[in-house]
C-alpha atoms as a PDB file:
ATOM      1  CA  UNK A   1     101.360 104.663  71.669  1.00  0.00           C
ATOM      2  CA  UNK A   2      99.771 104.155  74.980  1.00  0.00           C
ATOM      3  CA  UNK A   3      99.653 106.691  77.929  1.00  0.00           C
ATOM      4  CA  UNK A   4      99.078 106.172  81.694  1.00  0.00           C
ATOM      5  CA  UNK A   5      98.224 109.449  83.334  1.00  0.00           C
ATOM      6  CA  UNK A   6      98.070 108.924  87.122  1.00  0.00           C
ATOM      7  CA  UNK A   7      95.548 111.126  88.659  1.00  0.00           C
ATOM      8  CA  UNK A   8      94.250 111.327  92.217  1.00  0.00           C
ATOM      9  CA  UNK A   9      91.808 114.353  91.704  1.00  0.00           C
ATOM     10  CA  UNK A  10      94.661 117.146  92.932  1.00  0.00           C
ATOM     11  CA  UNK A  11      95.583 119.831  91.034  1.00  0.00           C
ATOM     12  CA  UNK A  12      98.976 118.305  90.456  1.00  0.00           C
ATOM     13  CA  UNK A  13      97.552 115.575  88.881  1.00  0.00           C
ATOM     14  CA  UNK A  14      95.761 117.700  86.753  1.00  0.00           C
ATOM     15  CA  UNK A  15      98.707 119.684  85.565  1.00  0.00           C
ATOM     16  CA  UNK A  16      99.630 115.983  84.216  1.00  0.00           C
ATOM     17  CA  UNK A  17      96.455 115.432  82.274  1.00  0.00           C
ATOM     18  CA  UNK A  18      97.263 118.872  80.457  1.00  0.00           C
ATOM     19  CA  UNK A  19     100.381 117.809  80.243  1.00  0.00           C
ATOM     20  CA  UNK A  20      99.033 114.709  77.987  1.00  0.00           C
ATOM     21  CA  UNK A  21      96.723 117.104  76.191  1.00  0.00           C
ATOM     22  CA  UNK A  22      98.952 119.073  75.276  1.00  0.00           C
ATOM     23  CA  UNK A  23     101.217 116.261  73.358  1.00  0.00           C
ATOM     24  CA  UNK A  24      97.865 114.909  71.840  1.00  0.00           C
ATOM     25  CA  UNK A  25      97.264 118.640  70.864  1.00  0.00           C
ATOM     26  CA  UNK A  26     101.073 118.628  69.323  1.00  0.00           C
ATOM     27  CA  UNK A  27     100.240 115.490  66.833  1.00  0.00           C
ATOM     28  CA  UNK A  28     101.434 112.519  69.459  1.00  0.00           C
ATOM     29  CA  UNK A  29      98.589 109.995  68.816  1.00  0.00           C
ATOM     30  CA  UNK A  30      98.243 108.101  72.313  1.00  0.00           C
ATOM     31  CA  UNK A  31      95.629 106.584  73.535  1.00  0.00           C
ATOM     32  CA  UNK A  32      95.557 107.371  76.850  1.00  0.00           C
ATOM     33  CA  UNK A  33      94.339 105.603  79.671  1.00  0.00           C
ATOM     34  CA  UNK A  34      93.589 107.545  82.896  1.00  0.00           C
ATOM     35  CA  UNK A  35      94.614 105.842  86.431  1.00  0.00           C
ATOM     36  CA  UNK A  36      93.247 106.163  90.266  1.00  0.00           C
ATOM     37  CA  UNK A  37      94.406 104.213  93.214  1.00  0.00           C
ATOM     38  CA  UNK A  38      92.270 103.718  96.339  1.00  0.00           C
ATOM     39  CA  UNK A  39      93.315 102.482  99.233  1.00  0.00           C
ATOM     40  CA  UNK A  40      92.215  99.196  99.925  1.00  0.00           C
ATOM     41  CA  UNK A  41      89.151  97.861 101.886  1.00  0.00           C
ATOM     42  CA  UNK A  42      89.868  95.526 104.659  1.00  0.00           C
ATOM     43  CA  UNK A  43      87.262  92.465 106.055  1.00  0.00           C
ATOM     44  CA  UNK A  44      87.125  93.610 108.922  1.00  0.00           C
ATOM     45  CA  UNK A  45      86.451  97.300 107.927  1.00  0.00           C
ATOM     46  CA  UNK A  46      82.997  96.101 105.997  1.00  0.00           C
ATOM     47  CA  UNK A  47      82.091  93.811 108.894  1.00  0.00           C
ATOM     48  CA  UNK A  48      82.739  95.926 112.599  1.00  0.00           C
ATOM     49  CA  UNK A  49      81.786  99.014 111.382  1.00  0.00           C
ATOM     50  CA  UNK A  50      81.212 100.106 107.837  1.00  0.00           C
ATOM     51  CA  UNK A  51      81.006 104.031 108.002  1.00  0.00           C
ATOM     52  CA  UNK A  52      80.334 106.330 105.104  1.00  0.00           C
ATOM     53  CA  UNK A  53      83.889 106.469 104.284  1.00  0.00           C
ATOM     54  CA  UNK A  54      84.182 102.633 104.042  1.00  0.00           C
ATOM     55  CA  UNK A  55      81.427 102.257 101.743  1.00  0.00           C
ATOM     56  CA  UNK A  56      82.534 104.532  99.841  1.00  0.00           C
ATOM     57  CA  UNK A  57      85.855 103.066  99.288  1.00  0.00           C
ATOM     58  CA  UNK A  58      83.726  99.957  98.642  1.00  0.00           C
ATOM     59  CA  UNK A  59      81.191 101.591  96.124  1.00  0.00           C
ATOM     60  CA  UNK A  60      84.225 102.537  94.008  1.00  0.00           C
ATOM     61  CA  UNK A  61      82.921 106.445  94.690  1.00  0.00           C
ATOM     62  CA  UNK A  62      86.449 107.390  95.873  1.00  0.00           C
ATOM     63  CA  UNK A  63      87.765 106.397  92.567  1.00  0.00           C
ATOM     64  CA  UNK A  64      85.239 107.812  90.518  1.00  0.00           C
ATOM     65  CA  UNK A  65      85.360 111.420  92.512  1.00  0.00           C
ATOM     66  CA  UNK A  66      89.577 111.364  91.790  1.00  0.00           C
ATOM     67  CA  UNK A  67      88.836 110.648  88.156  1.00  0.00           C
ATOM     68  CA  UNK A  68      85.955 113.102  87.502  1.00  0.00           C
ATOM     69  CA  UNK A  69      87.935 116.189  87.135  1.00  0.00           C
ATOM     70  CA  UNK A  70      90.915 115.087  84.571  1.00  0.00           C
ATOM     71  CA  UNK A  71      87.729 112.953  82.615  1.00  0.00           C
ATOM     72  CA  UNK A  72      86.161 116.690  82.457  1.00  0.00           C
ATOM     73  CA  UNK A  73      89.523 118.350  80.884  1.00  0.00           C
ATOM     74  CA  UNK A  74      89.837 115.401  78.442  1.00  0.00           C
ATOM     75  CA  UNK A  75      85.972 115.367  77.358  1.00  0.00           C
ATOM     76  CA  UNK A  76      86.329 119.067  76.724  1.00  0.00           C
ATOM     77  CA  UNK A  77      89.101 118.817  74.875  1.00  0.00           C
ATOM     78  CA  UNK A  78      87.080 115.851  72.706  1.00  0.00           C
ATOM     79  CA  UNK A  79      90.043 113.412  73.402  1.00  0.00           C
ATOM     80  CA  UNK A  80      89.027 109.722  74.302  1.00  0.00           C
ATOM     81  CA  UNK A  81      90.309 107.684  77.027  1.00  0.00           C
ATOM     82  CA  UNK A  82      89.664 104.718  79.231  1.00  0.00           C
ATOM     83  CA  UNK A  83      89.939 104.541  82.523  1.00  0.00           C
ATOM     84  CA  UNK A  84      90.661 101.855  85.579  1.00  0.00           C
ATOM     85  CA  UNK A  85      90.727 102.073  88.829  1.00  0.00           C
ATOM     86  CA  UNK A  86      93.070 100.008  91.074  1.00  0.00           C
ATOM     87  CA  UNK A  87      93.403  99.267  94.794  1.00  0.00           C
ATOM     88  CA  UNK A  88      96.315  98.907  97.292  1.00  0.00           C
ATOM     89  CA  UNK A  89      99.643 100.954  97.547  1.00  0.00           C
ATOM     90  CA  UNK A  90     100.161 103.832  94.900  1.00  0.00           C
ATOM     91  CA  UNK A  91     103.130 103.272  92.958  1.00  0.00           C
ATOM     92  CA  UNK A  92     103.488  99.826  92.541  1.00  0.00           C
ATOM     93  CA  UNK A  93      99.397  99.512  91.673  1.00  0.00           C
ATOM     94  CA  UNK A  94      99.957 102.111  89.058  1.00  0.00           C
ATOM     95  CA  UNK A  95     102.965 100.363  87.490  1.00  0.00           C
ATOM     96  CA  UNK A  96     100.981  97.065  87.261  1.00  0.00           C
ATOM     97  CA  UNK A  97      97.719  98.905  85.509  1.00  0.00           C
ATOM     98  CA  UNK A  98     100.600 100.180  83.182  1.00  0.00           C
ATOM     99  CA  UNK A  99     101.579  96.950  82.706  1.00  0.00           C
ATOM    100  CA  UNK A 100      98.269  95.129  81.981  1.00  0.00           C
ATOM    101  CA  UNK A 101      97.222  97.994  79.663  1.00  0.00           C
ATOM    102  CA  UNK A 102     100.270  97.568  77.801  1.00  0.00           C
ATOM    103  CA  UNK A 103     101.008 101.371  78.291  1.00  0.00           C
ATOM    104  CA  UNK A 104     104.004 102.376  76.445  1.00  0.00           C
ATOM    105  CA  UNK A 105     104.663 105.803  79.108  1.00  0.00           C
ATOM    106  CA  UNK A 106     103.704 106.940  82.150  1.00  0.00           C
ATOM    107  CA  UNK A 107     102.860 110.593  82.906  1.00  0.00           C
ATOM    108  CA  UNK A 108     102.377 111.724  86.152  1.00  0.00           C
ATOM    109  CA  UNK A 109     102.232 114.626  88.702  1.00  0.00           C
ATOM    110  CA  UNK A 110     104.595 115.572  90.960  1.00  0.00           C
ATOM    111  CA  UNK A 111     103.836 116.518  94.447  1.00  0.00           C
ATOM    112  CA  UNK A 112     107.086 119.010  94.871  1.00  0.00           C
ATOM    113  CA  UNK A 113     107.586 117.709  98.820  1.00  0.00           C
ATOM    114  CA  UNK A 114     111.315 118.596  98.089  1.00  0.00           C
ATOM    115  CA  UNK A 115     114.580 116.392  98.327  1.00  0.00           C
ATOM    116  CA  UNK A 116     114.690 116.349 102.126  1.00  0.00           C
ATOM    117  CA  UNK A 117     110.702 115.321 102.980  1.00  0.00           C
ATOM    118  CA  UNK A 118     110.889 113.439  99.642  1.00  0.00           C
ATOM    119  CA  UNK A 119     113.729 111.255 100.632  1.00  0.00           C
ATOM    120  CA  UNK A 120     112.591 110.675 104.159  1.00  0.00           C
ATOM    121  CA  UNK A 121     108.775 110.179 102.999  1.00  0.00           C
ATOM    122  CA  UNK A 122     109.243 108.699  99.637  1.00  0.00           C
ATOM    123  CA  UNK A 123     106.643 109.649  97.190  1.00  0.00           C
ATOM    124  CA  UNK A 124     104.388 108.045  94.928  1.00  0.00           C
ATOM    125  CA  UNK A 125     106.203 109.904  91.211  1.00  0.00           C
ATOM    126  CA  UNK A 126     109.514 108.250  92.344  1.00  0.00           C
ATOM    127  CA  UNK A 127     107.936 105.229  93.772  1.00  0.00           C
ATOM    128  CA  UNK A 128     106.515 104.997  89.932  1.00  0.00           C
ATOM    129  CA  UNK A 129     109.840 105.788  88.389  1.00  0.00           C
ATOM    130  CA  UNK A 130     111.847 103.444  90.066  1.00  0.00           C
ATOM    131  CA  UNK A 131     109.497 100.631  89.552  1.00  0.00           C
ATOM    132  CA  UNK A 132     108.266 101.172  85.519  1.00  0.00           C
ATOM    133  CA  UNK A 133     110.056  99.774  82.795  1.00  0.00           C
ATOM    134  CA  UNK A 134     108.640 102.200  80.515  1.00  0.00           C
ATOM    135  CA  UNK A 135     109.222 106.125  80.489  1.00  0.00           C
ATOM    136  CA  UNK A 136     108.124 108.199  82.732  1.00  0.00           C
ATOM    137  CA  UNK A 137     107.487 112.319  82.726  1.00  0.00           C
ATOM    138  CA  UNK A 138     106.740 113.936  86.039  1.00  0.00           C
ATOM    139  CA  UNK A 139     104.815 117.032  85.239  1.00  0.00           C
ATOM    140  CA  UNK A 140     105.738 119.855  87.774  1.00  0.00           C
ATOM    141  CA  UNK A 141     103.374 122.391  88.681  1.00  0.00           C
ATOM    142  CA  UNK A 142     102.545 125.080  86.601  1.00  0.00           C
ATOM    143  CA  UNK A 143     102.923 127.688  89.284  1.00  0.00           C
ATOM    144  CA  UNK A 144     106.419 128.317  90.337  1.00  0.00           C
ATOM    145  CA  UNK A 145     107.101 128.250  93.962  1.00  0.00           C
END
């Protein structure tokens, strides 16, 4: 089995990496591949006026800084992973990565906006569930509210 966690360096993404540790720590053998979106980079951006922010985004940094904490929880917990790093909207980026890794879940945080801002703003766990054709858990906090 093959597992997408989606992580964007918050805490709720991180409660979905433990999540995945903890069914690797149960006996599930996954490989599991860990996911970042950035937004993208547009032309114009790197030509007008390229600030730090920009080049950032362009170095892949961004990426790297939402994927450093959840590859710290997995590398102390000794459990491999690979991990990619896609660019353009959320959801639909993080369904395709599923799909080209040949991911057989997806696990993923959830944000807990609520019914009423999450129906008016959408968000990216239902944007994912809507869209995958493979299972998808979305890991509440840990913390009740």
């Amino acid at each position: 089995m093959k597992i997408l966690v989606a992580v964007d360096g918050s805490e709720a993404s991180l409660h979905a990496v433990r999540h995945a540790l903890h069914l690797a720590r149960a006996g599930l053998r996954a490989d599991i591949v860990l996911a970042t979106v950035q937004q993208p980079t547009f032309f114009y951006e790197m030509v007008l006026a390229p600030d730090a922010d920009v080049l950032e985004r362009l170095s892949g940094a961004v990426g790297g800084r939402a994927l450093a904490p959840a590859q710290a929880l997995l590398d102390a917990a000794g459990v491999p992973y690979t991990h990619e790093i896609g660019s353009g909207e959320v959801a639909p980026t993080l369904v395709e990565i599923a799909e080209s890794q040949g991911c057989d879940a997806i696990v993923i945080g959830a944000r807990g906006l609520g019914a009423v801002r999450g129906a008016l703003l959408g968000s990216v766990s239902q944007g994912v569930l809507h869209r995958a054709r493979v299972p998808v858990t979305i890991v509440k906090d840990e913390v009740a509210s």
